[in-house]
Protein backbone atom coordinates (compact mmCIF):
# COMPACT_ATOMS: atom_id res chain seq x y z
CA UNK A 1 -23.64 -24.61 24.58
CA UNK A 2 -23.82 -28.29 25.47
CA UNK A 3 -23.18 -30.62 22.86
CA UNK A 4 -24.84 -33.68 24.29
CA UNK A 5 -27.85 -31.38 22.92
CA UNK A 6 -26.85 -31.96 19.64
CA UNK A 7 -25.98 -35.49 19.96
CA UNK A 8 -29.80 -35.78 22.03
CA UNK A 9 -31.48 -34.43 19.18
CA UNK A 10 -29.70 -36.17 16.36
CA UNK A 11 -30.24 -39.60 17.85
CA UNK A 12 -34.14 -38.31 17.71
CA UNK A 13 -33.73 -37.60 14.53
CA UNK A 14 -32.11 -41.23 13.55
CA UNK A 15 -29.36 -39.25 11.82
CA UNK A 16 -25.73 -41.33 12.20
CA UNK A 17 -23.22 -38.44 12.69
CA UNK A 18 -21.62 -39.36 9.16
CA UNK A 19 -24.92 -38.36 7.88
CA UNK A 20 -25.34 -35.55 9.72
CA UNK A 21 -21.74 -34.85 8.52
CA UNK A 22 -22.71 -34.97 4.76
CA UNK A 23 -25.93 -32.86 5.08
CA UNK A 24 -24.34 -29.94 6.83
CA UNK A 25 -20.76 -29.85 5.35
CA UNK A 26 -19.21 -30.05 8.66
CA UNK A 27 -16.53 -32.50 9.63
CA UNK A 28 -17.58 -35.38 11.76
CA UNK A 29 -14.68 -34.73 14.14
CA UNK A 30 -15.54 -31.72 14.61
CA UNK A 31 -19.01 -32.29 14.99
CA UNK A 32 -17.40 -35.48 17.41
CA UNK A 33 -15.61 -32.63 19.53
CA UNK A 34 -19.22 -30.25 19.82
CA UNK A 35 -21.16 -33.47 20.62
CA UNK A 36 -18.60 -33.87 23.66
CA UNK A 37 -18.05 -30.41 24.59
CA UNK A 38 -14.67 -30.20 24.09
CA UNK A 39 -15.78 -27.41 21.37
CA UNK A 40 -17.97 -25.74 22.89
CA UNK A 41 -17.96 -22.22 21.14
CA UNK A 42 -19.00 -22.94 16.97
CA UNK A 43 -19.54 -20.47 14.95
CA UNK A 44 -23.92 -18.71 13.87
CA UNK A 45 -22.69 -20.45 10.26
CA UNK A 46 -21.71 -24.19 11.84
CA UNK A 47 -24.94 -23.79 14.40
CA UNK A 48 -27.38 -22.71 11.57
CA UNK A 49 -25.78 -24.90 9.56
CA UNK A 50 -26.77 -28.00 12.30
CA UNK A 51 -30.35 -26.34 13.10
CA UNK A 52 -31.42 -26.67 9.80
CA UNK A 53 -30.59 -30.41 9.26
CA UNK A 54 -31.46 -31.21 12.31
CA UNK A 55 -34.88 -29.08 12.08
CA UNK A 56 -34.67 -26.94 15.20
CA UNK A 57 -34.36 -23.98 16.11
CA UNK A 58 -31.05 -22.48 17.03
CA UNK A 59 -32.21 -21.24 20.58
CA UNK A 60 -32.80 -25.13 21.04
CA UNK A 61 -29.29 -26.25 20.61
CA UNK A 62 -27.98 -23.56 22.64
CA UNK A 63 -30.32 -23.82 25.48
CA UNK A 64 -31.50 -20.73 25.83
CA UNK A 65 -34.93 -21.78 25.33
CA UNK A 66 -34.77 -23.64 28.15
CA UNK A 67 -33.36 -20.90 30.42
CA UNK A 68 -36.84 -18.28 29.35
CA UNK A 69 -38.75 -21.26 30.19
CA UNK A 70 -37.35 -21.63 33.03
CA UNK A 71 -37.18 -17.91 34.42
CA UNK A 72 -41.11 -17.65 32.83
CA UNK A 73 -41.66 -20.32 35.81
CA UNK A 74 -39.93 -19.09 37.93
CA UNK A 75 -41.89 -15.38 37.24
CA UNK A 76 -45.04 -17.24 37.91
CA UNK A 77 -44.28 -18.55 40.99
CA UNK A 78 -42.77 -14.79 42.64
CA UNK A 79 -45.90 -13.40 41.52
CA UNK A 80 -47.74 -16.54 43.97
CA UNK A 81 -45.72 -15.42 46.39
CA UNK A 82 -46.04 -11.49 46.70
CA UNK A 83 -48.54 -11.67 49.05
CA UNK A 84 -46.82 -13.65 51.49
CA UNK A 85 -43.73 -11.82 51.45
CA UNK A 86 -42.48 -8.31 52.56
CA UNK A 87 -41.52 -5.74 49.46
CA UNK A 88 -37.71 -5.77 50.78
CA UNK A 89 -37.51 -9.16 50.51
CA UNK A 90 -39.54 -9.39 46.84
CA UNK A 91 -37.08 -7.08 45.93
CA UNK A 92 -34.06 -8.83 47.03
CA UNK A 93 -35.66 -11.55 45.20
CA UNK A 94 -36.45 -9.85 41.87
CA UNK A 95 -33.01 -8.55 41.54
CA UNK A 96 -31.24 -12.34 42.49
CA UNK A 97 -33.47 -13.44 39.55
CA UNK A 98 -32.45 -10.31 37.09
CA UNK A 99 -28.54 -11.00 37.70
CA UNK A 100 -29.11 -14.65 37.35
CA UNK A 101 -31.41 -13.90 34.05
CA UNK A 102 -27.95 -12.08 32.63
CA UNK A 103 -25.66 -15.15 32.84
């Protein structure tokens, strides 16, 4: 998770992080230590907890909606190139993009 994320998104939101503080019931230093990544692991409670005020979806402060966007594009353009390429190499392509997909 990458906290500057959270920081990003309550700045959007014009939320000070004593206010964001008081609406989730976390502690501004540790909400101080996620926004710099030196916590980098909070618990489903804490992240809910900061989706909710901060009116996102979980997925969002995590970026993993970022990474199926990403891979979704990335989809689109192998299928562009399947014509031009051999089936060994789409293959050695596909599975570079599965094992990547799994990090």
């Amino acid at each position: 998770m990458e906290g500057n994320r959270i920081r990003k998104i309550r700045k959007e939101r014009k939320l000070s992080i004593n206010e964001l503080s008081t609406r989730t019931g976390i502690s501004k230093s540790y909400l101080s230590l996620l926004e710099r990544g030196i916590h980098n692991n909070p618990s489903l409670e804490v992240l809910n907890k900061i989706a909710n005020v901060l009116q996102v979806n979980i997925d969002i402060l995590i970026g993993e909606e970022e990474a199926a966007e990403e891979k979704h594009v990335v989809s689109i353009e192998i299928k562009l190139l399947e014509k031009d390429i051999n089936s060994q190499s789409l293959n050695q392509l596909k599975d570079m993009l599965d094992h990547f997909g799994k990090d």
